[in-house]
N, C-alpha and C. Protein backbone atom coordinates (compact mmCIF):
# COMPACT_ATOMS: atom_id res chain seq x y z
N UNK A 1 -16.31 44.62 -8.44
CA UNK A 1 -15.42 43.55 -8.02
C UNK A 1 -14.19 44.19 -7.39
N UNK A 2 -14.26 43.97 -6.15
CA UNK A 2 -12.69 44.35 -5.12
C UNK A 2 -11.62 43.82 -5.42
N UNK A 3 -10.59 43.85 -5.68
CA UNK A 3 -9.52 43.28 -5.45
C UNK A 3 -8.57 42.76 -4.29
N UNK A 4 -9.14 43.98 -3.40
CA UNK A 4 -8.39 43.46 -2.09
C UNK A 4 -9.38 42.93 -1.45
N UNK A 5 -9.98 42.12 -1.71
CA UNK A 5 -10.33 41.23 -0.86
C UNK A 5 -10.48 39.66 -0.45
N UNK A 6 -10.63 39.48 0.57
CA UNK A 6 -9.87 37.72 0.58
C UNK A 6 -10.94 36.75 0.48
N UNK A 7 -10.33 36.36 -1.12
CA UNK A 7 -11.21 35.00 -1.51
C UNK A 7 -10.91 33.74 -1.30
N UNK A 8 -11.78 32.85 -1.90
CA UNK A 8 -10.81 31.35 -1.59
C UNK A 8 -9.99 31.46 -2.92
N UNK A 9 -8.97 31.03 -2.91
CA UNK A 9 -7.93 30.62 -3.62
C UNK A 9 -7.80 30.39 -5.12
N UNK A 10 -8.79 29.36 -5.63
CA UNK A 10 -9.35 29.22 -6.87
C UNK A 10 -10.00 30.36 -7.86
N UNK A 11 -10.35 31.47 -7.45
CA UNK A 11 -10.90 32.46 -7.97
C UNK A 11 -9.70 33.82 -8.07
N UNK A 12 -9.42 33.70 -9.25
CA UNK A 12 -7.97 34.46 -9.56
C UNK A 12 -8.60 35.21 -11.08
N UNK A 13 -8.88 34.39 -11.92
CA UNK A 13 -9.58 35.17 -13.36
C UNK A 13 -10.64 36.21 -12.66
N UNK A 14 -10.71 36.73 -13.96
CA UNK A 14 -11.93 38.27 -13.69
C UNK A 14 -13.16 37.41 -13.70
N UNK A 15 -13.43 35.89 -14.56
CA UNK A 15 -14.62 35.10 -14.57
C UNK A 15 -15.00 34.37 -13.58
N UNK A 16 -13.68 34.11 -13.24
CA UNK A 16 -13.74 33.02 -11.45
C UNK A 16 -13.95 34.29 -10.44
N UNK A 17 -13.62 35.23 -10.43
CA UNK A 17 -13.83 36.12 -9.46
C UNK A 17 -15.31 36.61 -9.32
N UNK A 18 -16.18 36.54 -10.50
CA UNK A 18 -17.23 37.37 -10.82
C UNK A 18 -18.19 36.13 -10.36
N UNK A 19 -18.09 35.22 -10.78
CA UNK A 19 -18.52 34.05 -10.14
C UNK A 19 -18.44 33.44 -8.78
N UNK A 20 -17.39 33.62 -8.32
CA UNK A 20 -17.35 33.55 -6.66
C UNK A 20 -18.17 34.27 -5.84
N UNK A 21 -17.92 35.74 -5.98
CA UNK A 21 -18.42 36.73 -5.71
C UNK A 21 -19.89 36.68 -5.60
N UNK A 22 -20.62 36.19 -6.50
CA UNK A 22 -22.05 36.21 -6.66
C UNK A 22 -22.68 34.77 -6.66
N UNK A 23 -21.97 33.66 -7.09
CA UNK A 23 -22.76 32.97 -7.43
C UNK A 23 -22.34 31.80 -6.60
N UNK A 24 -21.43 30.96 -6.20
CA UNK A 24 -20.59 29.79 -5.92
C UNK A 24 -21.44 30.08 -4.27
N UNK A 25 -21.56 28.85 -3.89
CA UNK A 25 -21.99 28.65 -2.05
C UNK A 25 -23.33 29.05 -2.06
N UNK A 26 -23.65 29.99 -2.95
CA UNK A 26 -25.31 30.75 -2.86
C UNK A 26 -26.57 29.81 -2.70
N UNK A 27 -27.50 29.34 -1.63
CA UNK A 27 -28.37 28.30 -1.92
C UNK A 27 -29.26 28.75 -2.81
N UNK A 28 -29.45 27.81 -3.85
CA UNK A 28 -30.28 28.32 -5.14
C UNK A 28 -32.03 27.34 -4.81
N UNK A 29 -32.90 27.56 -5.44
CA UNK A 29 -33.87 26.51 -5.23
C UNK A 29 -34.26 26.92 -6.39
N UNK A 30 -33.83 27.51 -7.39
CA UNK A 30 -34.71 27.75 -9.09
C UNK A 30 -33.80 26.33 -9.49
N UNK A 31 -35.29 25.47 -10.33
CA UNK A 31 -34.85 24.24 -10.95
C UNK A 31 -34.18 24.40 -11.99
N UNK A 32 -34.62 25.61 -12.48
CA UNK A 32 -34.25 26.24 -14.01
C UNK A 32 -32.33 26.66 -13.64
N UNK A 33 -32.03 27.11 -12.68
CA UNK A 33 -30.66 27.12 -12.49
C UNK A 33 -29.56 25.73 -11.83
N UNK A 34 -30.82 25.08 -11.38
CA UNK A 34 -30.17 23.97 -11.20
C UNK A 34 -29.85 22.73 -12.18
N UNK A 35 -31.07 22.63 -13.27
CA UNK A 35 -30.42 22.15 -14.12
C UNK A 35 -29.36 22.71 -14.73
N UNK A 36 -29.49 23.84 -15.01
CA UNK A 36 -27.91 24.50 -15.77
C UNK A 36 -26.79 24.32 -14.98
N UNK A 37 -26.63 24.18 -13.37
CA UNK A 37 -25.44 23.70 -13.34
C UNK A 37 -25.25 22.22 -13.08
N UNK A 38 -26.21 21.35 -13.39
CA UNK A 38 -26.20 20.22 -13.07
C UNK A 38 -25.62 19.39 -14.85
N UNK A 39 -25.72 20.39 -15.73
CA UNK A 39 -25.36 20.16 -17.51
C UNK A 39 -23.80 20.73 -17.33
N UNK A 40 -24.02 21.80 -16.48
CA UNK A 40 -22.27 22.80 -17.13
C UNK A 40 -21.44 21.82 -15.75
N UNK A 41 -22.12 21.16 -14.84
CA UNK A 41 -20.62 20.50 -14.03
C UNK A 41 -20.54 18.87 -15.00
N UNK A 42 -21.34 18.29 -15.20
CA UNK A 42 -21.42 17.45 -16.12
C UNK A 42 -20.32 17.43 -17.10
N UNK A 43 -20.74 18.69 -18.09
CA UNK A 43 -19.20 19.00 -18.91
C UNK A 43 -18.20 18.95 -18.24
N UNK A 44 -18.31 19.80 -17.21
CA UNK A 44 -17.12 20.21 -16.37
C UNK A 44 -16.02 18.89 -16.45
N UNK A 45 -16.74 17.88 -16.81
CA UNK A 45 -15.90 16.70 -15.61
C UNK A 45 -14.37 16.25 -17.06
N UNK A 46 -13.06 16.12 -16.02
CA UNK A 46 -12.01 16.46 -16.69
C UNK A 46 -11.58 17.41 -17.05
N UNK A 47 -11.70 18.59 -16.87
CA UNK A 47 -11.73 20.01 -17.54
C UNK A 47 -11.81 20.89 -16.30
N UNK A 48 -11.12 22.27 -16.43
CA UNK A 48 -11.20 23.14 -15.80
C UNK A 48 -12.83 23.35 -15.42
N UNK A 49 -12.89 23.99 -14.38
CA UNK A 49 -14.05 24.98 -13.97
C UNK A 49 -14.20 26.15 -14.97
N UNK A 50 -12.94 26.67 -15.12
CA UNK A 50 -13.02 27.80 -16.01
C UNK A 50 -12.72 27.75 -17.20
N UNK A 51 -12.77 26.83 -17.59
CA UNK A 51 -13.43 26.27 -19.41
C UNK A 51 -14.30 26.59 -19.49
N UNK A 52 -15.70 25.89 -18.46
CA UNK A 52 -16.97 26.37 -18.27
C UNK A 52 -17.44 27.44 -18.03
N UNK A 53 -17.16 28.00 -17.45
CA UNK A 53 -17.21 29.42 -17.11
C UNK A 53 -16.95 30.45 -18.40
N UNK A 54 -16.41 30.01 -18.95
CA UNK A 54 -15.81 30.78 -20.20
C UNK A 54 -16.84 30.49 -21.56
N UNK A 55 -17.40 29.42 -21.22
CA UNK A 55 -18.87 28.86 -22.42
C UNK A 55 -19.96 28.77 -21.95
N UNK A 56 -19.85 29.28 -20.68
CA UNK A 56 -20.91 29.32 -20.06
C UNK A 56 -22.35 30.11 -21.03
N UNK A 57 -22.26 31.79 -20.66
CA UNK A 57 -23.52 32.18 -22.05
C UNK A 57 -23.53 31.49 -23.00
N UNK A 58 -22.53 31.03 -23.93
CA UNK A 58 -22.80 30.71 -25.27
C UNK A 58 -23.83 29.29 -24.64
N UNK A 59 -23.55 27.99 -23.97
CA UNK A 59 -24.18 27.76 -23.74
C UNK A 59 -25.90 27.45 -23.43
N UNK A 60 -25.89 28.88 -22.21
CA UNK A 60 -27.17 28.97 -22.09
C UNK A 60 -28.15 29.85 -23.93
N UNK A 61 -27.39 30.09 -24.51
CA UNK A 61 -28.21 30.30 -26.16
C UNK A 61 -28.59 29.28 -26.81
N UNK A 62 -26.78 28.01 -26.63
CA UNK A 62 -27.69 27.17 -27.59
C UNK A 62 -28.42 25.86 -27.13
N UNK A 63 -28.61 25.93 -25.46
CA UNK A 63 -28.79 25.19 -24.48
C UNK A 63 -30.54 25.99 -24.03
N UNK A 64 -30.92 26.38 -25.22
CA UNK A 64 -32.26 27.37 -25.44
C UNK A 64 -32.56 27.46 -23.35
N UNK A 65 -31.85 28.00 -23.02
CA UNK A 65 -31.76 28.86 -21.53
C UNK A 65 -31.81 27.82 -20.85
N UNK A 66 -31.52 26.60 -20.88
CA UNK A 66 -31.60 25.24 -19.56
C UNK A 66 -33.05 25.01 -19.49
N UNK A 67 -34.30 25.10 -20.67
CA UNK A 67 -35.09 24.95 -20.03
C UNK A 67 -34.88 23.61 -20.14
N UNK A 68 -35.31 22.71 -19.26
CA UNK A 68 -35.32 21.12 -19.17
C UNK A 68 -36.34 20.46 -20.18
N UNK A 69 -37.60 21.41 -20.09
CA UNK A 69 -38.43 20.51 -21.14
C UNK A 69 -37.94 20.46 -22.62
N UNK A 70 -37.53 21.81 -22.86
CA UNK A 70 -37.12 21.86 -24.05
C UNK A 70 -35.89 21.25 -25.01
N UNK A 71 -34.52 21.17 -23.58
CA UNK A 71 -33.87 20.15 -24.07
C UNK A 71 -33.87 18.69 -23.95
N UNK A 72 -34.66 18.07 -23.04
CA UNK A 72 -35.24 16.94 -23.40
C UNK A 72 -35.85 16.80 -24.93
N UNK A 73 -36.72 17.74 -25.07
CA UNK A 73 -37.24 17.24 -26.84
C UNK A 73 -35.70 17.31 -27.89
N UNK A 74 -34.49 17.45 -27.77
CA UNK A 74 -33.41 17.64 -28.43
C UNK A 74 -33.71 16.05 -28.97
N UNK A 75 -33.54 16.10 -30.59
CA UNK A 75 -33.14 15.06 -31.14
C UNK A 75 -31.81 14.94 -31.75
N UNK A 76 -31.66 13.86 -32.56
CA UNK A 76 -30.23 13.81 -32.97
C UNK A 76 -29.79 14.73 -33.77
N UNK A 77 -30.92 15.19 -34.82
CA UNK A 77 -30.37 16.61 -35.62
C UNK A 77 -29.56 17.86 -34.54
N UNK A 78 -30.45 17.88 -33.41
CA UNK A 78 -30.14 18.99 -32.73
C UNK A 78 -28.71 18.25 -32.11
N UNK A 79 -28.75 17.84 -31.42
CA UNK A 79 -27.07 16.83 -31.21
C UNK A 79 -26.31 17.00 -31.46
N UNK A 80 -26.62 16.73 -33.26
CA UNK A 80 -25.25 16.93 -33.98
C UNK A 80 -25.06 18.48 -34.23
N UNK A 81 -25.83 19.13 -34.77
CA UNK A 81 -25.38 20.66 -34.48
C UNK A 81 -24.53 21.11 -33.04
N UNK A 82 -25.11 20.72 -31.65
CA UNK A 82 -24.44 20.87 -30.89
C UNK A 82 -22.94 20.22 -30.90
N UNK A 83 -22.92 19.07 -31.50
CA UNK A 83 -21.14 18.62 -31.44
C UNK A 83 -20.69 19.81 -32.48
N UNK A 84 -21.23 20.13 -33.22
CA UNK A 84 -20.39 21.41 -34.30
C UNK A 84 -20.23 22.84 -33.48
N UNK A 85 -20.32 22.70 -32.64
CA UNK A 85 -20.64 23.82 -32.17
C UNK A 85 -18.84 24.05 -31.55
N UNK A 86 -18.30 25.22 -31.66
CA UNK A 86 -17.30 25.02 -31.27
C UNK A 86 -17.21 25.85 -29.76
N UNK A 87 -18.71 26.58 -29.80
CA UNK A 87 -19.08 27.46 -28.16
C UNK A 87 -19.15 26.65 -26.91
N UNK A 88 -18.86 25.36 -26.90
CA UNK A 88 -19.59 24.59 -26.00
C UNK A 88 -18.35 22.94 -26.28
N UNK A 89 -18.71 22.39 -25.19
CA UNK A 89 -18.11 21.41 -25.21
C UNK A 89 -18.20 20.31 -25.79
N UNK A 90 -17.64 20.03 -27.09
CA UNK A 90 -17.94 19.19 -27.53
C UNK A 90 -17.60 17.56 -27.56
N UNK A 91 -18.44 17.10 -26.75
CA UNK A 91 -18.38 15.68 -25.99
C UNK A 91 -19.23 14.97 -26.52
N UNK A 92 -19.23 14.08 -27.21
CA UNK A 92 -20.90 13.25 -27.32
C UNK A 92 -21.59 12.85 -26.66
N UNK A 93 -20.77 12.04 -25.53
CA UNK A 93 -21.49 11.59 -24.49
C UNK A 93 -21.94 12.67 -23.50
N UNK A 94 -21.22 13.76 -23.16
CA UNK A 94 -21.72 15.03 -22.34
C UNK A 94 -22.92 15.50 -22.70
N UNK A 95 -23.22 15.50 -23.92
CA UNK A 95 -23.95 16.47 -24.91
C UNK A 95 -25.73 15.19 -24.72
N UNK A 96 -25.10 14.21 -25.07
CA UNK A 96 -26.50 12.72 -24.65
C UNK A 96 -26.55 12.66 -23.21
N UNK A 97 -25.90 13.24 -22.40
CA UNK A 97 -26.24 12.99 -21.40
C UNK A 97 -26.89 14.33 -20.95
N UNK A 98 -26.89 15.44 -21.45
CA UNK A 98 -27.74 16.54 -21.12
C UNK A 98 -29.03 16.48 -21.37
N UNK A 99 -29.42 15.56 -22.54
CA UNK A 99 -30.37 15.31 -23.12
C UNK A 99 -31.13 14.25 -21.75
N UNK A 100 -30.66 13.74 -22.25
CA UNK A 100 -31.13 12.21 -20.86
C UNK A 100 -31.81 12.96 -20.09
N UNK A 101 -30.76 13.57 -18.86
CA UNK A 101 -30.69 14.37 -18.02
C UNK A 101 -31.79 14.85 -17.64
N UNK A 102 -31.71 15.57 -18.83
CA UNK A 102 -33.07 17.13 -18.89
C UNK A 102 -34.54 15.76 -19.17
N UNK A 103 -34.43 14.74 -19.49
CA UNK A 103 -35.31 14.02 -19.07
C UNK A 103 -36.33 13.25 -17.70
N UNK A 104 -34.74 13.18 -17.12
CA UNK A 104 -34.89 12.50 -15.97
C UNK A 104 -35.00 13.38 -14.98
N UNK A 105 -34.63 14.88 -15.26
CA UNK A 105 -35.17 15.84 -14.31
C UNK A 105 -36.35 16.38 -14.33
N UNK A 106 -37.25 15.98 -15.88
CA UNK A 106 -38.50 16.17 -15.44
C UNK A 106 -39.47 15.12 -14.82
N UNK A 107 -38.86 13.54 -14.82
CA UNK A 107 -39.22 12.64 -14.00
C UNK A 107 -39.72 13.47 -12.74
N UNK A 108 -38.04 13.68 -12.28
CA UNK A 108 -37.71 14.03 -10.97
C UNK A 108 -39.16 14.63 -10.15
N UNK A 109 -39.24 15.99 -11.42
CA UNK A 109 -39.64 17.25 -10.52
C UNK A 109 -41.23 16.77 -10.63
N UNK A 110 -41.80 15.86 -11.59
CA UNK A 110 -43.39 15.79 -11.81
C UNK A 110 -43.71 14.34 -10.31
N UNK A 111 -42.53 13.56 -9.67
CA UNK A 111 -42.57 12.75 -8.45
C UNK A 111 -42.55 13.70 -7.52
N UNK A 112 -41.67 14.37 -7.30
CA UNK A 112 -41.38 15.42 -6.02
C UNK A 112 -41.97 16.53 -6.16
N UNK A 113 -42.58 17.60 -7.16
CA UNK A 113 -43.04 18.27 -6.93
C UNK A 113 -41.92 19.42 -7.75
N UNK A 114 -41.04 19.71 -7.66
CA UNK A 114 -39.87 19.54 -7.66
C UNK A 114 -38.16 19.34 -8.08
N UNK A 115 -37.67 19.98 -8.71
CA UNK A 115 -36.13 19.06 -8.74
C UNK A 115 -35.49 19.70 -6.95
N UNK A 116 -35.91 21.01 -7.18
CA UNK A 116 -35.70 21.54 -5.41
C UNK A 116 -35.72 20.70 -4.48
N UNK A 117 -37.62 20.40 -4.02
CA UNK A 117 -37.62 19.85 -3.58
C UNK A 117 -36.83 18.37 -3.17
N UNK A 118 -36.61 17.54 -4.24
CA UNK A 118 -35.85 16.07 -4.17
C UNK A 118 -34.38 16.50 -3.95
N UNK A 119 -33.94 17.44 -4.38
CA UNK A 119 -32.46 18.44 -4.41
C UNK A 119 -32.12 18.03 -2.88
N UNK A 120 -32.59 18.77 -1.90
CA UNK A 120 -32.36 19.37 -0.92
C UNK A 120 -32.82 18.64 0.63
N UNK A 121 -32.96 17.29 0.03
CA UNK A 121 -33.11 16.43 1.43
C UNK A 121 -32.43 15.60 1.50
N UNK A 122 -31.25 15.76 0.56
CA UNK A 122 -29.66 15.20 0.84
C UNK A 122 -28.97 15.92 1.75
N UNK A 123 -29.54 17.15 2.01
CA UNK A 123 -28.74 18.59 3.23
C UNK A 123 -29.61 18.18 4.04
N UNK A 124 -30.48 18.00 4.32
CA UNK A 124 -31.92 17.78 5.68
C UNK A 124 -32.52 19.66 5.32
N UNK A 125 -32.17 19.82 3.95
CA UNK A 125 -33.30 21.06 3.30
C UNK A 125 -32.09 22.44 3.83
N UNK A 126 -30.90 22.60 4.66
CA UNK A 126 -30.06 23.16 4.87
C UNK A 126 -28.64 22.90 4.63
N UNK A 127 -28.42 24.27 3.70
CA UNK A 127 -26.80 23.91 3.66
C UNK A 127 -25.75 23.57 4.66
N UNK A 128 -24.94 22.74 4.63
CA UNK A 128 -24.14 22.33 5.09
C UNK A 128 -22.70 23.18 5.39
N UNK A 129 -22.66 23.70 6.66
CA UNK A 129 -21.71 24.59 6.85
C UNK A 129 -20.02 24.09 7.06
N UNK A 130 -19.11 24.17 6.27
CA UNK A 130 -18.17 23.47 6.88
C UNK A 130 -17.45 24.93 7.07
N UNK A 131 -15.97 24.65 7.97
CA UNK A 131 -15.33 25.45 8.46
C UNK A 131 -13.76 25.50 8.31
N UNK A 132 -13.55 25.26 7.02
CA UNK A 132 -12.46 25.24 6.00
C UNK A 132 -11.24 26.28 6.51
N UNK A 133 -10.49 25.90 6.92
CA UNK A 133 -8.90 26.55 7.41
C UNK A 133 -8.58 27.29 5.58
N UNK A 134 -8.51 25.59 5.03
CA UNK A 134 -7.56 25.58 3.91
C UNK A 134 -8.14 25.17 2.66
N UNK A 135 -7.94 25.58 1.62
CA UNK A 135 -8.63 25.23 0.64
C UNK A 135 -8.15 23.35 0.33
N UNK A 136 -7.02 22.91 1.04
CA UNK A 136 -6.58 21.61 0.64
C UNK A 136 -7.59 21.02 1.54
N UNK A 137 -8.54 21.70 2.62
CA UNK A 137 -8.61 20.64 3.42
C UNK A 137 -10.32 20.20 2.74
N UNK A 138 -10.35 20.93 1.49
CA UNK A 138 -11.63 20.19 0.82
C UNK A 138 -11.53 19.01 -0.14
N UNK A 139 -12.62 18.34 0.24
CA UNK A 139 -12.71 16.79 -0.31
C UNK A 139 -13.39 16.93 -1.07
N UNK A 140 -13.15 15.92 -1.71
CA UNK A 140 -13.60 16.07 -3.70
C UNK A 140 -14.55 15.25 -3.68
N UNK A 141 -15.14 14.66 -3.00
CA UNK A 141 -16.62 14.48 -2.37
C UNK A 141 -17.02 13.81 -0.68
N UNK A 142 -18.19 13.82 -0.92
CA UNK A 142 -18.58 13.36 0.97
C UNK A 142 -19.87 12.25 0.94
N UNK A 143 -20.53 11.64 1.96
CA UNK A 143 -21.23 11.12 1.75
C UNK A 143 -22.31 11.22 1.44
N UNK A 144 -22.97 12.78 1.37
CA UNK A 144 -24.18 13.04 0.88
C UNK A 144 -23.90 13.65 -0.68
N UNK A 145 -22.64 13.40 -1.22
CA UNK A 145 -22.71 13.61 -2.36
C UNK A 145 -22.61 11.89 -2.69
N UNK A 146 -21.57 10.97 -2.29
CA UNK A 146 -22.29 9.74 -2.70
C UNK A 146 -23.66 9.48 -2.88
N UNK A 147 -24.10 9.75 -2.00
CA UNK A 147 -25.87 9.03 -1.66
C UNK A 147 -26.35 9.76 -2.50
N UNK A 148 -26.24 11.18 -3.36
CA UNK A 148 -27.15 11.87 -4.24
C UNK A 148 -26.52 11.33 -5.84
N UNK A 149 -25.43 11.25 -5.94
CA UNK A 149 -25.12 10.46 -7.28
C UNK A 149 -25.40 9.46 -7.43
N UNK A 150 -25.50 8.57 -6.72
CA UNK A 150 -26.75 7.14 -6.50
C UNK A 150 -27.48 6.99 -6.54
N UNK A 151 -28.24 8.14 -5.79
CA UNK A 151 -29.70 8.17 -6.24
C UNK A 151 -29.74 8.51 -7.65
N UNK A 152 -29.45 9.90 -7.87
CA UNK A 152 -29.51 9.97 -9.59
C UNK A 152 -29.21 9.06 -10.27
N UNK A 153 -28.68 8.48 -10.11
CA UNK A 153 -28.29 7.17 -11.34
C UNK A 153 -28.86 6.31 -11.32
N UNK A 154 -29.59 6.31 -9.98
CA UNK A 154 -30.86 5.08 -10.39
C UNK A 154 -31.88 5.50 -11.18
N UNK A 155 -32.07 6.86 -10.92
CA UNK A 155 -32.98 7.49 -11.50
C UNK A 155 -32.61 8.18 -13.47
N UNK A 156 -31.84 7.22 -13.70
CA UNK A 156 -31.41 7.64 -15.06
C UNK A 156 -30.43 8.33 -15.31
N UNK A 157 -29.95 9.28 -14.23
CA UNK A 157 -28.86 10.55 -14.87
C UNK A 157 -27.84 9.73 -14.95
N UNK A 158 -26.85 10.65 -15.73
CA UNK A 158 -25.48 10.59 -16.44
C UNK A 158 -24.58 11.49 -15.84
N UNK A 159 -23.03 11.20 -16.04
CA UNK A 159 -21.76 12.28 -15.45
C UNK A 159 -22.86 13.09 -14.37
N UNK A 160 -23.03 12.03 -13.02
CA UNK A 160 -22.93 12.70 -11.77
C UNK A 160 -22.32 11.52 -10.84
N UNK A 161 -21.25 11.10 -10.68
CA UNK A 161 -20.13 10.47 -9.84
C UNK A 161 -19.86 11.92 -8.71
N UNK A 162 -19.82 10.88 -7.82
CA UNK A 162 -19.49 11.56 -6.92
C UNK A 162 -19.29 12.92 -6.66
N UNK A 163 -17.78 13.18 -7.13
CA UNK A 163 -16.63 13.97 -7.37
C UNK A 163 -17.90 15.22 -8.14
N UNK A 164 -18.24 14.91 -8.63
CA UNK A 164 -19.32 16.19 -9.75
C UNK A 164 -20.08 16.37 -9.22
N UNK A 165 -21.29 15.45 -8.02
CA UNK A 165 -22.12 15.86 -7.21
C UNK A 165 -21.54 16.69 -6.36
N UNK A 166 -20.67 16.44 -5.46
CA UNK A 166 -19.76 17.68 -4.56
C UNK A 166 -19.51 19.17 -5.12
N UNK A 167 -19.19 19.16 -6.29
CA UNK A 167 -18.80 20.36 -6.84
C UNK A 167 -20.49 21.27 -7.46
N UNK A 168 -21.02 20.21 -7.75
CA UNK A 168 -22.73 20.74 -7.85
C UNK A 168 -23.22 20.96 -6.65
N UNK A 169 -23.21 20.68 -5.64
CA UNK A 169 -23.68 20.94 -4.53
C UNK A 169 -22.83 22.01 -3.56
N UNK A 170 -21.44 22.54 -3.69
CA UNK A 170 -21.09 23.89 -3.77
C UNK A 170 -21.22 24.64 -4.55
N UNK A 171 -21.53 24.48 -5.85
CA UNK A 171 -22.19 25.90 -6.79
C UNK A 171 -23.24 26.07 -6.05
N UNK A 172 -24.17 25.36 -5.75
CA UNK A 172 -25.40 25.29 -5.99
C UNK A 172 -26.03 26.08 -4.21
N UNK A 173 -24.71 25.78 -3.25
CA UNK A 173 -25.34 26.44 -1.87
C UNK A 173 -25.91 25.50 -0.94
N UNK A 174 -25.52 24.37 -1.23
CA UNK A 174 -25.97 22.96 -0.62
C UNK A 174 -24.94 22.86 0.76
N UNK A 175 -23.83 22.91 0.23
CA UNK A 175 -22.65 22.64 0.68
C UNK A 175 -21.46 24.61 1.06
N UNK A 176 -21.24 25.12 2.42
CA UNK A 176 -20.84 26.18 2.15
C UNK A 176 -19.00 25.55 2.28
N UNK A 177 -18.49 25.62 0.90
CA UNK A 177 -16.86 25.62 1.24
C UNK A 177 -15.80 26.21 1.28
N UNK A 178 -16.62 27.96 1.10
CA UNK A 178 -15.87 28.76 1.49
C UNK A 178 -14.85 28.90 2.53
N UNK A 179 -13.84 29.11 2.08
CA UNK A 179 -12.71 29.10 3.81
C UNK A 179 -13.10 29.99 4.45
N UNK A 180 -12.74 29.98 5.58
CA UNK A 180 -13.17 30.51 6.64
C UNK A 180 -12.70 32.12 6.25
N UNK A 181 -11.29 32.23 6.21
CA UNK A 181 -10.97 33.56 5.73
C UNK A 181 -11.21 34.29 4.36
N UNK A 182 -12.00 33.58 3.89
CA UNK A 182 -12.86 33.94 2.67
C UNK A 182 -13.80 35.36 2.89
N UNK A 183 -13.93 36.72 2.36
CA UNK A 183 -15.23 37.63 2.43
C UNK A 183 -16.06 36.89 2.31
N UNK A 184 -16.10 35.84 1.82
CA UNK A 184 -18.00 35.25 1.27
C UNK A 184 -18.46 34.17 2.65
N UNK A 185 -17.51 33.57 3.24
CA UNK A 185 -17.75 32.85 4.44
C UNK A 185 -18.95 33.34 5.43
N UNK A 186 -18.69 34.40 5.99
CA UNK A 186 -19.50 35.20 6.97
C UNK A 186 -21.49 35.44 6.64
N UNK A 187 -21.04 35.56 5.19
CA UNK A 187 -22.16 36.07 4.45
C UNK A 187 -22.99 35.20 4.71
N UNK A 188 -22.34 33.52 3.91
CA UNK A 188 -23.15 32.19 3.77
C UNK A 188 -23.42 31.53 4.92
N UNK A 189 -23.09 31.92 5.93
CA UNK A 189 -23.35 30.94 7.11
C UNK A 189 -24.86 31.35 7.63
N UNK A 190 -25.12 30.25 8.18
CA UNK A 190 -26.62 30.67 8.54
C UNK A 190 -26.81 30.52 10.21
């Protein structure tokens, strides 16, 4: 990890940095990582980025690695252990809605083939390049993050409003919002 080099703005911790660096703008197509950030922006919502980031592993241990099938079978015993949990966010409704979630994403993927697949024809299957001066001049969502939190919610999911689809769809490489004078800009463009 460089120091002198020019990131976007938000990435100042050694965790936000390590994460920028490697992971943020990257187009992902593993379902298995997309549910995990489709649970950790979920939490996310009200809360730092780097809350998450910071419970992130503990997480993926007691989040038995994002597999989706597996936390779908989560019952209420397992639930409530997770609200005790002091590694992880303890939300009730965050925590039922991972559950849900990890349900409705195996809907998803046994219709489409897929969570990828259904993922990624909100972009037309390509990330979306924007060309960011300023980190103010990003919007806290757009219309293909409307139209994908809509869809999900018809389709059962939970904590994906807007505002959380946008920010899932720049982890995730959907969306590049790297500033322009960003090192990682150049990289992600296609």
């Amino acid at each position: 990890m460089c120091s002198d080099l020019n990131r976007c703005v938000w990435a100042k911790s050694e965790l936000a940095i390590l994460y920028h660096d490697q992971e943020w703008g990257v187009p992902c197509h593993d379902d298995r990582i997309l549910f995990e950030f489709l649970v950790l922006e979920g939490a996310q919502s009200g809360l730092s980025w780097e809350t998450v980031l910071c419970k992130r592993e503990h997480y993926r241990k007691v989040f038995d690695g994002f597999e989706p099938a597996v936390v779908a079978g989560y019952d209420e015993s397992k639930i409530a252990s997770l609200l005790r949990d002091p590694g992880i966010i303890r939300n009730r409704k965050k925590v039922q809605a991972a559950v849900s979630n990890a349900e409705a994403f195996l809907e998803v993927q046994q219709k489409f083939g897929s969570f990828d697949a259904y993922l990624w024809r909100f972009v037309d299957g390509r990330p979306v390049q924007h060309h960011r001066k300023s980190y103010k001049e990003i919007p806290p969502f757009d219309e293909s993050s409307i139209a994908l939190g809509r869809d999900l919610k018809q389709r059962g999911f939970r904590f994906v409003g807007p505002t959380i689809c946008y920010a899932f769809m720049q982890a995730v490489g959907m969306v590049n919002d790297h500033t322009v004078d960003c090192f990682r800009y150049p990289i992600l463009v296609e």
